[in-house]
N, C-alpha and C. Protein backbone atom coordinates (compact mmCIF):
# COMPACT_ATOMS: atom_id res chain seq x y z
N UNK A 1 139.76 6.62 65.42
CA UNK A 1 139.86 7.95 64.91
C UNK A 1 140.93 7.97 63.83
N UNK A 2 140.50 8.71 62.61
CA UNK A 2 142.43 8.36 61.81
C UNK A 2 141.92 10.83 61.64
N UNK A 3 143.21 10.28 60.51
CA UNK A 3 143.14 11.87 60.51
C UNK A 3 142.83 11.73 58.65
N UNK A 4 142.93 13.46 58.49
CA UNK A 4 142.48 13.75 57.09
C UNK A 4 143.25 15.37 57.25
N UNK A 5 143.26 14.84 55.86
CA UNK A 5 143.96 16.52 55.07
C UNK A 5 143.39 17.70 55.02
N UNK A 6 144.33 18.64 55.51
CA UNK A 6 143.58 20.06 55.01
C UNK A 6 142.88 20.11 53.88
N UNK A 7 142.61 19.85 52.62
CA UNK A 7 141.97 19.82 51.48
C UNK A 7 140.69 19.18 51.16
N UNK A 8 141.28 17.90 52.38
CA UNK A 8 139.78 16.96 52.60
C UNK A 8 138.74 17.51 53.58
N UNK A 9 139.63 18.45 54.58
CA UNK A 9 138.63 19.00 55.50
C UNK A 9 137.98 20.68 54.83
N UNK A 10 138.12 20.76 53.70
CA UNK A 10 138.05 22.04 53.02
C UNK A 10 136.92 21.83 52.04
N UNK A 11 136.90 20.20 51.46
CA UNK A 11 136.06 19.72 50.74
C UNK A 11 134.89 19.29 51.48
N UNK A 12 134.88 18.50 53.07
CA UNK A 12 134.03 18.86 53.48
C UNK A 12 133.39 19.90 54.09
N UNK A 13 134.00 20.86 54.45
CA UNK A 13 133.17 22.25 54.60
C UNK A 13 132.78 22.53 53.39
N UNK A 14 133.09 22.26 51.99
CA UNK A 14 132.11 22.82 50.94
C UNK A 14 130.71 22.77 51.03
N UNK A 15 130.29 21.48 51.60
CA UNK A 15 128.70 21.07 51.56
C UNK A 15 128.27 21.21 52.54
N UNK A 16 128.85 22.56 53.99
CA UNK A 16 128.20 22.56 54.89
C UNK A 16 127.46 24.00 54.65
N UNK A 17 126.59 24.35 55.13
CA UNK A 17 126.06 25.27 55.68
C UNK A 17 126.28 25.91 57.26
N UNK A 18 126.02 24.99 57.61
CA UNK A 18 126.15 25.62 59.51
C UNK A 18 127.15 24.55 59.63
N UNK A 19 127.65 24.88 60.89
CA UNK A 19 128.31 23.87 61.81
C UNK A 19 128.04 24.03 63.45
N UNK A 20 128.36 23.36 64.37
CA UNK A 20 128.05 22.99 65.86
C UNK A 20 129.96 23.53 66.23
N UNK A 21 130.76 24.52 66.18
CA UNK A 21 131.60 24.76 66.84
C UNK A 21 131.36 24.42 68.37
N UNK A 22 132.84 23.62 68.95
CA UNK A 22 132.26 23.92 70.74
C UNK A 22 130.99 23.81 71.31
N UNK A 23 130.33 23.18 70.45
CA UNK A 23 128.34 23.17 71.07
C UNK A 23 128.25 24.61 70.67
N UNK A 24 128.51 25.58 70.07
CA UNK A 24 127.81 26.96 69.15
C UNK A 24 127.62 26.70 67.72
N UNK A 25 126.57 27.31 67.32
CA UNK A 25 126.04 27.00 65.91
C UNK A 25 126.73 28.15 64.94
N UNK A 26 127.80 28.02 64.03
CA UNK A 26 128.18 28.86 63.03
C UNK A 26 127.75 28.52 61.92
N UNK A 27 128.02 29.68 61.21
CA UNK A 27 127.70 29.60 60.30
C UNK A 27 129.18 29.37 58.60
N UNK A 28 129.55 29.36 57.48
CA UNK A 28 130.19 28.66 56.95
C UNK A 28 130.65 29.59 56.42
N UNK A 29 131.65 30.26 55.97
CA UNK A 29 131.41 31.20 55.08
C UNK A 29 133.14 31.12 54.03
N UNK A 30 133.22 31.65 53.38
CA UNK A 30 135.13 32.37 52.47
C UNK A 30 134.73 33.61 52.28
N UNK A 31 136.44 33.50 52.32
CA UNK A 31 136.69 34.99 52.31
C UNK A 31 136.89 35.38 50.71
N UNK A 32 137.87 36.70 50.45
CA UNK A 32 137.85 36.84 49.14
C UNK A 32 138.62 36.27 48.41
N UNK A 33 140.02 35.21 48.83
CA UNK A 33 140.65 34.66 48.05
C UNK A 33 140.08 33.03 48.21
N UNK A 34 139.19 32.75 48.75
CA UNK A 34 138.02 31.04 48.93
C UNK A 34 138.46 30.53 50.01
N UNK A 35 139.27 31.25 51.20
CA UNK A 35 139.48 30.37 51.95
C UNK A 35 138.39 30.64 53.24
N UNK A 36 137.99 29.49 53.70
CA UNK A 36 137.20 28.86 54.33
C UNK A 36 137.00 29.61 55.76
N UNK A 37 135.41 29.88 56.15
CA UNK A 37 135.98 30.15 57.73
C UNK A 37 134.68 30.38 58.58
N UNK A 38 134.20 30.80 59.91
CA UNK A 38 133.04 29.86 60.23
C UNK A 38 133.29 31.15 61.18
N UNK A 39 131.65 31.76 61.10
CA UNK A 39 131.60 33.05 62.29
C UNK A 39 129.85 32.48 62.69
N UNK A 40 129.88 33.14 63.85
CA UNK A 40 128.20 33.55 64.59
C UNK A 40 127.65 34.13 63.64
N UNK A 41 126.18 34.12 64.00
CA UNK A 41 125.50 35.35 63.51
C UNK A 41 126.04 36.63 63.52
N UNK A 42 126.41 37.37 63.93
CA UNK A 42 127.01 38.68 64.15
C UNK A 42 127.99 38.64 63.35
N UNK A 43 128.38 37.68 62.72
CA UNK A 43 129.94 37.66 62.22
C UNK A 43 130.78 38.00 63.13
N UNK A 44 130.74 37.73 64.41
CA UNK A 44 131.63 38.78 65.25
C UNK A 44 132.86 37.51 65.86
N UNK A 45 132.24 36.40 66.09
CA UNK A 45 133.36 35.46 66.38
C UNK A 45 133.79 34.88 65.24
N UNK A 46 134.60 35.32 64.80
CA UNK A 46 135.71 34.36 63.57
C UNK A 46 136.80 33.60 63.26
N UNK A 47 136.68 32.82 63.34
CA UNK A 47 137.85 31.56 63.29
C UNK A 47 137.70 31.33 61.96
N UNK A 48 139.30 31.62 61.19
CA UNK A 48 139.77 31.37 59.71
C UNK A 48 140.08 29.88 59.89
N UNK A 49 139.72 29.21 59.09
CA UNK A 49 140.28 27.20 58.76
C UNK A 49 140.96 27.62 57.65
N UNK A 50 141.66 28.31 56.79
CA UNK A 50 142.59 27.90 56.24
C UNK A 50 143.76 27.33 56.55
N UNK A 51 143.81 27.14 57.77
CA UNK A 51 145.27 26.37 58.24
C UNK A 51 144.70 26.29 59.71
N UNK A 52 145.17 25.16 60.23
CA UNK A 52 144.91 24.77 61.54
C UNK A 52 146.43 24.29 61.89
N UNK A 53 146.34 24.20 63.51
CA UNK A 53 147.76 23.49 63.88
C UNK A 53 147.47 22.23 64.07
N UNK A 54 148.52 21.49 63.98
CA UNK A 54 148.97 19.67 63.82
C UNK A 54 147.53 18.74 62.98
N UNK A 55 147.39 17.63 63.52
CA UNK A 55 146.50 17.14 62.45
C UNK A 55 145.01 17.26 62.98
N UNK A 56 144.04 16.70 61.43
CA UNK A 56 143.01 17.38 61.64
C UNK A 56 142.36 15.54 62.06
N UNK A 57 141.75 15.48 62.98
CA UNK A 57 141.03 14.09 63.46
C UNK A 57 139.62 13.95 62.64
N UNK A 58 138.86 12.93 62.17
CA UNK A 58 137.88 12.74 62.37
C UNK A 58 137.51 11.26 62.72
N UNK A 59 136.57 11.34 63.50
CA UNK A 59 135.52 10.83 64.16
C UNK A 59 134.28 9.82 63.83
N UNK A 60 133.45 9.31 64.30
CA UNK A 60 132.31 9.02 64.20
C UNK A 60 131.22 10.02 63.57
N UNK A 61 131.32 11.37 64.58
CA UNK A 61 130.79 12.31 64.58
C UNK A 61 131.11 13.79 64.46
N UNK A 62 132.44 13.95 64.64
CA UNK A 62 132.91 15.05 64.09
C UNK A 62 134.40 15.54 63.67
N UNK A 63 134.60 16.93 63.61
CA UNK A 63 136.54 17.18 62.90
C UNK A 63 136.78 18.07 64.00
N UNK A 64 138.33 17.38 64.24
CA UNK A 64 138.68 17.81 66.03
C UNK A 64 140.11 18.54 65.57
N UNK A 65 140.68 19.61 66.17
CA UNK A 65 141.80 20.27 65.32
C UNK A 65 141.96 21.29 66.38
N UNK A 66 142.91 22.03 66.37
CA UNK A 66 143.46 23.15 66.83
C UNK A 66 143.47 24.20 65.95
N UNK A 67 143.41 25.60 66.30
CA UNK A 67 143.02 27.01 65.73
C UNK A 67 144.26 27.94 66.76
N UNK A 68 145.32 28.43 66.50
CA UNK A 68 145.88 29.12 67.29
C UNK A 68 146.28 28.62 68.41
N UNK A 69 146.33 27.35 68.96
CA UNK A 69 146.57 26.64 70.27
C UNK A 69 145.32 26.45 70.90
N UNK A 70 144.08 26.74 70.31
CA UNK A 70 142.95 26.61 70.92
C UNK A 70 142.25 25.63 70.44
N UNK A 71 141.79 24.14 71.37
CA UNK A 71 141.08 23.15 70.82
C UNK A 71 139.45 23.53 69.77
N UNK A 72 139.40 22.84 68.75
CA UNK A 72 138.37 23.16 68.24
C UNK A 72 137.50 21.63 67.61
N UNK A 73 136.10 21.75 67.88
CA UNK A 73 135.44 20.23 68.02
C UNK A 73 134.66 20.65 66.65
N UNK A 74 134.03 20.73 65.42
CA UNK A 74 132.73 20.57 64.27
C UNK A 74 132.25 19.56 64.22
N UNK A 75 131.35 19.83 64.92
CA UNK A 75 129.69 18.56 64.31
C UNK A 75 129.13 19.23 62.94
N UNK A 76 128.99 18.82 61.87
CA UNK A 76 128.23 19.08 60.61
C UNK A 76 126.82 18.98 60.76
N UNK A 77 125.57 20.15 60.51
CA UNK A 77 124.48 20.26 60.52
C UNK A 77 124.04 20.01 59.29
N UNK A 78 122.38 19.29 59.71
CA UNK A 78 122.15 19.40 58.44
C UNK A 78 121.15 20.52 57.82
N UNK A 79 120.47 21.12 57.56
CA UNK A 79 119.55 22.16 57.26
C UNK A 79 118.53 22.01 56.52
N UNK A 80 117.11 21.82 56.59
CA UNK A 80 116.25 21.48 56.08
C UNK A 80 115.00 22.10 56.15
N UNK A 81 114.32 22.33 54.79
CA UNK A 81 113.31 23.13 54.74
C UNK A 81 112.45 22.54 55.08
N UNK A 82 111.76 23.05 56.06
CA UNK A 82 110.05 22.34 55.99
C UNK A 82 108.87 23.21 56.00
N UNK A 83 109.00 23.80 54.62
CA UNK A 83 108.06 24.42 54.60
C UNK A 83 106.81 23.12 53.85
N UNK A 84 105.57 23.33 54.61
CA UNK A 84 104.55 22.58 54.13
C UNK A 84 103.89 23.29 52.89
């Protein structure tokens, strides 16, 4: 596991669309000054990533970090049309 920078983990949320929070599927979104941040459908659960506490891990498979003292796991989705 090594770690990566807030900026690097900011650059990869640029090219996400969804993510796998905790095994829940969010969605990607910024706010009005670009900083980064990942709600439900409802918009109703929101967790801001502009700043996380201590370092940010990645993985094989995903970016492991803390939010307020609360562990937080992102698997990156991928999204694909199939329309025939």
């Amino acid at each position: 596991m090594r770690t990566i920078s807030l900026e690097t983990f900011h650059d990869l949320l640029g090219d996400a669309y969804a993510v796998s929070l905790n095994d829940t599927l969010y969605f990607v979104g910024y706010d009005n000054d670009g900083n980064p941040y990942v709600s439900d459908n409802d918009g109703g659960d929101y967790i801001d990533l502009s700043s996380v506490d201590g370092d940010i891990e990645l993985d094989d498979y995903a970016v492991s970090f803390f939010v307020g003292g609360d562990p937080v796991r992102i698997l990156f989705l991928t999204i694909k049309d199939v329309t025939v």
